[in-house]
Structures are given as structure tokens and as C-alpha cells.
PDB file of N, CA and C in Angstrom:
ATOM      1  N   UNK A   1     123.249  87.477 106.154  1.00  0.00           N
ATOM      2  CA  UNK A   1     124.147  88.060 105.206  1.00  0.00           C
ATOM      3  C   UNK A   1     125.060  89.023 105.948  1.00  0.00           C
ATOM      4  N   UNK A   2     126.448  89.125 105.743  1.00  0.00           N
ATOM      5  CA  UNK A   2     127.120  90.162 105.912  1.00  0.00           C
ATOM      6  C   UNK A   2     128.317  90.367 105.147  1.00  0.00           C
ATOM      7  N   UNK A   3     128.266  91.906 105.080  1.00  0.00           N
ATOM      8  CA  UNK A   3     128.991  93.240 103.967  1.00  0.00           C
ATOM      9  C   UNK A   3     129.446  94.065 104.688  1.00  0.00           C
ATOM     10  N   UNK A   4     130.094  94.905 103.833  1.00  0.00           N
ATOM     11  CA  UNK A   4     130.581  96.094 104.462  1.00  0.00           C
ATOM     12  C   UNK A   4     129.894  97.132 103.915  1.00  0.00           C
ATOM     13  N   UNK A   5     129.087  96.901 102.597  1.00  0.00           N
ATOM     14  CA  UNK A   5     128.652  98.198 101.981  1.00  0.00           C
ATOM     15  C   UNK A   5     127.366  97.879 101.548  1.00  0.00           C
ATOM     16  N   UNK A   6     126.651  98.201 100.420  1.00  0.00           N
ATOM     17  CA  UNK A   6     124.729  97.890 100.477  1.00  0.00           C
ATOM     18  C   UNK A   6     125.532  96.893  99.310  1.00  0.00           C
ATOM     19  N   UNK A   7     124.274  95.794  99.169  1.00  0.00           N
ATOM     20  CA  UNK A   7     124.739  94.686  98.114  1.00  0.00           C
ATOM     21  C   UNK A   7     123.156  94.927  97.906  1.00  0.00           C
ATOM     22  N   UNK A   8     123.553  94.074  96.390  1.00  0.00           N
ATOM     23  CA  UNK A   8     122.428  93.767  95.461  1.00  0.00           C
ATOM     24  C   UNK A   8     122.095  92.379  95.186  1.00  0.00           C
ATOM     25  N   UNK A   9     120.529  91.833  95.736  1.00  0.00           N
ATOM     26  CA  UNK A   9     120.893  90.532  95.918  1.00  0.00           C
ATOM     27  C   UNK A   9     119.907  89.823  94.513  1.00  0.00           C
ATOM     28  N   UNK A  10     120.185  88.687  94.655  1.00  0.00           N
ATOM     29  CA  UNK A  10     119.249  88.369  92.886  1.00  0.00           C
ATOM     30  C   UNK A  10     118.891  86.875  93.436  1.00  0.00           C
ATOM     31  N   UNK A  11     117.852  86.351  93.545  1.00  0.00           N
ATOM     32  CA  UNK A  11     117.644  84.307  93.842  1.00  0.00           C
ATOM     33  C   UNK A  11     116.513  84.177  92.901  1.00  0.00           C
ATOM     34  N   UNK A  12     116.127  82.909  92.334  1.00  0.00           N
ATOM     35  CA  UNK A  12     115.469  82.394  91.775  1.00  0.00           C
ATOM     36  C   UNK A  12     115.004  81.467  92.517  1.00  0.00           C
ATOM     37  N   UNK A  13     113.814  81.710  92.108  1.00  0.00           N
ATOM     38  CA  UNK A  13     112.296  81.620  92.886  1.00  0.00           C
ATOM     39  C   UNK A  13     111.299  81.005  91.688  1.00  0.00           C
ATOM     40  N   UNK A  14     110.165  80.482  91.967  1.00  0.00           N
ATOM     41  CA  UNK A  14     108.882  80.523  90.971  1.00  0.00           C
ATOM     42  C   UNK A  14     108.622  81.598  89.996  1.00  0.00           C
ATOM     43  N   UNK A  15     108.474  81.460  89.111  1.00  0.00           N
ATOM     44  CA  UNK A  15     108.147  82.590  88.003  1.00  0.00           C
ATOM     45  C   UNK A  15     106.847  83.365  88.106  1.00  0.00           C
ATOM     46  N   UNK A  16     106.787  85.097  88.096  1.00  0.00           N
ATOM     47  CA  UNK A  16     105.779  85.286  88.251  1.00  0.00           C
ATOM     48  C   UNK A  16     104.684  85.274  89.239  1.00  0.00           C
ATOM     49  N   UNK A  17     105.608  85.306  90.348  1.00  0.00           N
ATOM     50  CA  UNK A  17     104.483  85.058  91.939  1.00  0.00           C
ATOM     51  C   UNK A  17     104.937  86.169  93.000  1.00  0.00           C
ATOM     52  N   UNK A  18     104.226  86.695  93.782  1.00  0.00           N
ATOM     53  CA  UNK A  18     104.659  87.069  94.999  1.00  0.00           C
ATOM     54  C   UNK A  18     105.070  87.115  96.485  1.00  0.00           C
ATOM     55  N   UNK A  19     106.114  87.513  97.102  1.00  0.00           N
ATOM     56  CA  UNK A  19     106.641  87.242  98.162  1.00  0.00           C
ATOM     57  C   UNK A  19     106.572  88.278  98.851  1.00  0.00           C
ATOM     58  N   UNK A  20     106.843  87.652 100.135  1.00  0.00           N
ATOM     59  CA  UNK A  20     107.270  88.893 101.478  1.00  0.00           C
ATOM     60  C   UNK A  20     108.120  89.535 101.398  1.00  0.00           C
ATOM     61  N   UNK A  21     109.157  90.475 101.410  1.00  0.00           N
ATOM     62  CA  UNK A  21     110.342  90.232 102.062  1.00  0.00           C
ATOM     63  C   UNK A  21     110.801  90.712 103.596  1.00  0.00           C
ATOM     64  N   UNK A  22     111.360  90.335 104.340  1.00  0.00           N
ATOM     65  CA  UNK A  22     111.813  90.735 105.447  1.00  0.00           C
ATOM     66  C   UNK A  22     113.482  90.950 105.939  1.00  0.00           C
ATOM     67  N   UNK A  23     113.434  91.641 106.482  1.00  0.00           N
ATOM     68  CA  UNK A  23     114.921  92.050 106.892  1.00  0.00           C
ATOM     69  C   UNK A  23     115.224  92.145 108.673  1.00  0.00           C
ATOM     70  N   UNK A  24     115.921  91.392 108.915  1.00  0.00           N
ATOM     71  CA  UNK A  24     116.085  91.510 110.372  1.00  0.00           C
ATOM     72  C   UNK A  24     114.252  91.243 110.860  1.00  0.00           C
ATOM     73  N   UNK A  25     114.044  90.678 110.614  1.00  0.00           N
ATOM     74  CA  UNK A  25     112.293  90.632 110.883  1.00  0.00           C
ATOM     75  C   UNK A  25     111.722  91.369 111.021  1.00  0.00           C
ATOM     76  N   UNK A  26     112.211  92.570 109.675  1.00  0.00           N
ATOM     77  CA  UNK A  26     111.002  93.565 109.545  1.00  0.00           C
ATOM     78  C   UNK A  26     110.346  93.574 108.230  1.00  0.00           C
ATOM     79  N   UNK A  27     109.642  93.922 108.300  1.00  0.00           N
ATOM     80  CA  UNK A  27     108.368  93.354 106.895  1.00  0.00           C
ATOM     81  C   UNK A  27     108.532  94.370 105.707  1.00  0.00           C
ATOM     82  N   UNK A  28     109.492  94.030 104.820  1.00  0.00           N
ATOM     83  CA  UNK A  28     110.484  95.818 104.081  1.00  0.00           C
ATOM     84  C   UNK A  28     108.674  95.629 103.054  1.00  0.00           C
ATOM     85  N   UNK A  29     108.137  94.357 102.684  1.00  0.00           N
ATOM     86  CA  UNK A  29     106.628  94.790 101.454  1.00  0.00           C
ATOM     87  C   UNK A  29     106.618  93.793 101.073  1.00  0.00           C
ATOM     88  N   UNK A  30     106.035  93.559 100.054  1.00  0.00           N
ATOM     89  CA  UNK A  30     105.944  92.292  98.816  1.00  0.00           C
ATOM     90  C   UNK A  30     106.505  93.066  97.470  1.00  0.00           C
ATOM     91  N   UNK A  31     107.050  91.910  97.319  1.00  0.00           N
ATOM     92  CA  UNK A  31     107.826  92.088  95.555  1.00  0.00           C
ATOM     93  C   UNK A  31     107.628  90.699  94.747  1.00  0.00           C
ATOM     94  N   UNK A  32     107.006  90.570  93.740  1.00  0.00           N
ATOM     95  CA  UNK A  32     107.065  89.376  92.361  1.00  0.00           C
ATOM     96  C   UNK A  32     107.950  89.407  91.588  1.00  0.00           C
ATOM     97  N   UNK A  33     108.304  88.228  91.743  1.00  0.00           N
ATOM     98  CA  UNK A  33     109.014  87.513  90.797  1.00  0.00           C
ATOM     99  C   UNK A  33     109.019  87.520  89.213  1.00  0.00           C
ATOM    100  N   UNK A  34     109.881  88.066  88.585  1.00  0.00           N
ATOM    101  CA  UNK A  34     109.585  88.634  87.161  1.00  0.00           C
ATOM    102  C   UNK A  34     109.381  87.118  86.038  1.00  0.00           C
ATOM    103  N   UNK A  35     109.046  86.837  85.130  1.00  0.00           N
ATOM    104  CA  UNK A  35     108.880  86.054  84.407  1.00  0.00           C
ATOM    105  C   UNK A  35     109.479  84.652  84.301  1.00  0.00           C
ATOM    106  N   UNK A  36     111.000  85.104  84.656  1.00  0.00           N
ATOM    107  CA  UNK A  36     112.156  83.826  84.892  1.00  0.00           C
ATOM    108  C   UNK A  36     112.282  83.586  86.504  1.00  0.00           C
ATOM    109  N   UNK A  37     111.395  84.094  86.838  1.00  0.00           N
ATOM    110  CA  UNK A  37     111.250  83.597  88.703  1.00  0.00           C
ATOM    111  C   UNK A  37     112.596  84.671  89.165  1.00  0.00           C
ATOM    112  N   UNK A  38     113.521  85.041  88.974  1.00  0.00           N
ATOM    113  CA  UNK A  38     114.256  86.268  89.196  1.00  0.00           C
ATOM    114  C   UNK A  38     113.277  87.043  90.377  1.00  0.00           C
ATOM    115  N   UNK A  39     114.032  87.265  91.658  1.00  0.00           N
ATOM    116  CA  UNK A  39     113.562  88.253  92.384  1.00  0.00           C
ATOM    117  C   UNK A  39     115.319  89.064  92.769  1.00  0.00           C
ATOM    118  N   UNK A  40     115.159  90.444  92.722  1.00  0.00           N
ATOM    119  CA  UNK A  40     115.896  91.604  93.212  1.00  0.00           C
ATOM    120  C   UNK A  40     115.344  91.900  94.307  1.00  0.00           C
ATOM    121  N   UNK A  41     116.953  92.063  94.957  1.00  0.00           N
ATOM    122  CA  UNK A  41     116.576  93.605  95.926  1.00  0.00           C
ATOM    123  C   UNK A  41     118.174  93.616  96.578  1.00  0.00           C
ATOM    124  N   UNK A  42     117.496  95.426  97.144  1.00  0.00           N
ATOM    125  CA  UNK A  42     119.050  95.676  98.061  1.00  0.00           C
ATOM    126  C   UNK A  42     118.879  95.142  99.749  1.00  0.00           C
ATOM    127  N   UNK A  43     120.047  95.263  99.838  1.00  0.00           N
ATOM    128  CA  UNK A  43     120.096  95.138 101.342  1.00  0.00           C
ATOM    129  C   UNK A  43     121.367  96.152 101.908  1.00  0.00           C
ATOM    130  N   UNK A  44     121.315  96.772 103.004  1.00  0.00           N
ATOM    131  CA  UNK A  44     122.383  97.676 103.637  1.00  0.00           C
ATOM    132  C   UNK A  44     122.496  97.112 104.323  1.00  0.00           C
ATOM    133  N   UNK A  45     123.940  97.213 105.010  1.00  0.00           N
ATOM    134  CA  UNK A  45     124.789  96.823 106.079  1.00  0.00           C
ATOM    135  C   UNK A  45     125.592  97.702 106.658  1.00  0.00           C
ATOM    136  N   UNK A  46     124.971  98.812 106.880  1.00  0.00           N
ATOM    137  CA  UNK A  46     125.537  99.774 108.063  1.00  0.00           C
ATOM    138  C   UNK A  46     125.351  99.194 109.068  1.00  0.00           C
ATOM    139  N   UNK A  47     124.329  98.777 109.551  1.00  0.00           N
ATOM    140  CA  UNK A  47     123.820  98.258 111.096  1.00  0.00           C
ATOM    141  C   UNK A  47     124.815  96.489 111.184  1.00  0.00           C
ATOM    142  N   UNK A  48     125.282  96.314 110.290  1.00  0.00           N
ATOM    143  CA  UNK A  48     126.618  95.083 110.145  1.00  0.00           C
ATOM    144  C   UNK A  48     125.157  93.996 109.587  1.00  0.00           C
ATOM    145  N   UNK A  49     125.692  92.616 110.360  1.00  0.00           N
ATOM    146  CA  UNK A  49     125.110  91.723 109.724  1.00  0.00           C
ATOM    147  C   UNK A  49     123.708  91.765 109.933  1.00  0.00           C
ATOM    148  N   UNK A  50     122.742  91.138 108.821  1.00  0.00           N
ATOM    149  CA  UNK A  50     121.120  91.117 108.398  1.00  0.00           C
ATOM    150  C   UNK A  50     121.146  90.024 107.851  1.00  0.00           C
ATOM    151  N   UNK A  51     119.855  89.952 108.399  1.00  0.00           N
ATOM    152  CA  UNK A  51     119.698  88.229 107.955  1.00  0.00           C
ATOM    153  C   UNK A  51     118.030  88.362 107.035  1.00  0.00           C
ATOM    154  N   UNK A  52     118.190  87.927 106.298  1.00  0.00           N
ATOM    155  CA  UNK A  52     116.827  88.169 105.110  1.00  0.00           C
ATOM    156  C   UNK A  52     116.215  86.824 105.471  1.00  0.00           C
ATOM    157  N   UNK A  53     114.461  86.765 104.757  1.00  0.00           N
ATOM    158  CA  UNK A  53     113.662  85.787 104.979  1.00  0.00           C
ATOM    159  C   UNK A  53     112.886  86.439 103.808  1.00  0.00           C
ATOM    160  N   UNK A  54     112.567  85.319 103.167  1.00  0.00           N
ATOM    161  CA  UNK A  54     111.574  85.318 101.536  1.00  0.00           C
ATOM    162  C   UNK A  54     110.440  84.485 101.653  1.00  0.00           C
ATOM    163  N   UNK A  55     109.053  84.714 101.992  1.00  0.00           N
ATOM    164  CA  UNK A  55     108.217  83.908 102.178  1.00  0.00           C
ATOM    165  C   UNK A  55     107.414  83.813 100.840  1.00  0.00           C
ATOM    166  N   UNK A  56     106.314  82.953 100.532  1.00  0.00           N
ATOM    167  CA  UNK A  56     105.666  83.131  99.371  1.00  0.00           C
ATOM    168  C   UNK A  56     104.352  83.889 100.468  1.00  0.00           C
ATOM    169  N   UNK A  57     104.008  84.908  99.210  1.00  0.00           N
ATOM    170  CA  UNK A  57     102.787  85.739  99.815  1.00  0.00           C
ATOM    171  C   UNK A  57     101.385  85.121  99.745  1.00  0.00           C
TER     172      UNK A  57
END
């Protein structure tokens, strides 16, 4: 991914499950997927481009 400012990202996924997330291959936690498989999150781009990875947990 690359921005100039923090973005807000949204993908649909399985409903109700949990994932990794990672950033630049760092391990930011696990977050689940809300009811409609909907997963959030931010990402910053001060450090320029980041590249995300969503594993199932």
C-alpha cells in the first residue's frame, strides 16, 4: 500500500473469525472479523510505502 497520510482500510473476509495482522512484517496482534466478515484497521505512511499481510489465526 502507499499514501501520503494514515488510511483506513476495510476487506471482507469470513464472518466472525480471527486473523493476524502484519505490517511491513511486523506482527501489529489479532483482530476478528465482525459478523459480515468486515475486518478494519489503520495503517500510517510516514515511513512511505507498507505492505500489509492478513493471515487466518
Amino acid at each position: 500500500m502507499l499514501g501520503i497520510e494514515d488510511a483506513q482500510v476495510t476487506v471482507e473476509l469470513e464472518n466472525d473469525q480471527e486473523y493476524k495482522l502484519f505490517i511491513d512484517d511486523v506482527h501489529i496482534g489479532k483482530i476478528r472479523s465482525n459478523l459480515a466478515g468486515k475486518l478494519n484497521f489503520n495503517v500510517d505512511f510516514v515511513n512511505g510505502k507498507q505492505s500489509v499481510k492478513i493471515t487466518k489465526a
